[in-house]
Protein backbone atom coordinates (compact mmCIF):
# COMPACT_ATOMS: atom_id res chain seq x y z
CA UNK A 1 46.01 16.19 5.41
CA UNK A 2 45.93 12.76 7.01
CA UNK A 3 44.51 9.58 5.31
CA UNK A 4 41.59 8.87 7.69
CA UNK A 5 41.06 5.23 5.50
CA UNK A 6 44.54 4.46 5.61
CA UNK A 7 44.40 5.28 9.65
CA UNK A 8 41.43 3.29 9.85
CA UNK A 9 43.01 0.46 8.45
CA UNK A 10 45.82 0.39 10.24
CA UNK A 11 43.54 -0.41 13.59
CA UNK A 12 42.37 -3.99 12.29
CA UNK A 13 45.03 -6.50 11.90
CA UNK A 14 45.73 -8.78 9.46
CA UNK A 15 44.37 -12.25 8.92
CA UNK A 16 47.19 -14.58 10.19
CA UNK A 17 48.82 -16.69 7.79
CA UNK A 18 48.28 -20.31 8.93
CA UNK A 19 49.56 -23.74 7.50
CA UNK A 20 47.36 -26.99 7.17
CA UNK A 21 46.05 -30.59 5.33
CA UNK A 22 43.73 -30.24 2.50
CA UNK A 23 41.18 -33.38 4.07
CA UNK A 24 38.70 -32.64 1.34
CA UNK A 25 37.26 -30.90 -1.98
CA UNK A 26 33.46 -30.38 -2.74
CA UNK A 27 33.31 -27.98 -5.63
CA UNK A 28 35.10 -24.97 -5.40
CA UNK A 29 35.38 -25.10 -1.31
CA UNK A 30 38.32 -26.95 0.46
CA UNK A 31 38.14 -28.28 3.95
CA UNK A 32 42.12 -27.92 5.15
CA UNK A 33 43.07 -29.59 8.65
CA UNK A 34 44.98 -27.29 10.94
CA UNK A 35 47.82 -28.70 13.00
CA UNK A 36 46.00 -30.11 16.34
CA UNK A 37 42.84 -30.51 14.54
CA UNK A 38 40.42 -27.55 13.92
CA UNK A 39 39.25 -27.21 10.42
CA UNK A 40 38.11 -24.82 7.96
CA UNK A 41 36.82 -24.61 4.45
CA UNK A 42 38.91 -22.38 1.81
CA UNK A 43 38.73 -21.49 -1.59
CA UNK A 44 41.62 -21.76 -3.81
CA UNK A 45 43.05 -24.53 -5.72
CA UNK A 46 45.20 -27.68 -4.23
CA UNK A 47 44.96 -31.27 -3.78
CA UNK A 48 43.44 -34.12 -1.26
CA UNK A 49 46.43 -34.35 1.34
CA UNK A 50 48.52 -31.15 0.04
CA UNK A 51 49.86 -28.78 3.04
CA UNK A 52 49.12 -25.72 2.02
CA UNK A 53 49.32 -22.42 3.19
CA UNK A 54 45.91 -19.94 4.49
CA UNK A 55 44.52 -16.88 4.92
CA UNK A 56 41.45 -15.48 5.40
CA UNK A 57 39.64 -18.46 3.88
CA UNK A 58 41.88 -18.76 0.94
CA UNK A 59 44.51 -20.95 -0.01
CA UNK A 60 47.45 -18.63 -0.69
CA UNK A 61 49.97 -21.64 -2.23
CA UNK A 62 51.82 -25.24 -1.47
CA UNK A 63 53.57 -25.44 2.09
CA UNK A 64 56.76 -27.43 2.72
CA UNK A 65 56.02 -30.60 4.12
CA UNK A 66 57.29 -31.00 7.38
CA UNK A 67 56.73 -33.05 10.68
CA UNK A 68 55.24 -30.86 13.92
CA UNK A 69 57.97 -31.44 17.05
CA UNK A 70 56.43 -30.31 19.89
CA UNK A 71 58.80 -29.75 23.63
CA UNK A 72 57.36 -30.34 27.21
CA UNK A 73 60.09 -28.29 29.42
């Protein structure tokens, strides 16, 4: 017999993994920077100015720090 919650599941995707500045703390909540400038708040633990990595409104761990290179072709 088939899973019908594991087929259910399988429809919605997964929150994408996204990288970003931690800008702020206030309490338990993080505001994190996203590369061209959107932000959003997270829970987790890092500090001001740390590039971290998130998902789904949680900071998942440290990201490497490295500079965006954009090509116009």
């Amino acid at each position: 017999m088939r899973n019908l919650y594991k087929a259910f599941r399988d429809l919605i995707p997964e929150a994408p993994l996204q990288t970003g500045t931690v800008i702020a703390v206030d309490g338990p909540i993080y505001t994190v920077q996203l590369p061209g400038g959107p932000q959003l708040q997270a829970r987790g633990n890092a500090a001001v100015g740390q590039q971290v990595f998130v998902r789904d409104g949680v900071i998942e761990g440290e990201a490497p720090s490295i500079t965006l290179v954009s090509f116009v072709v």
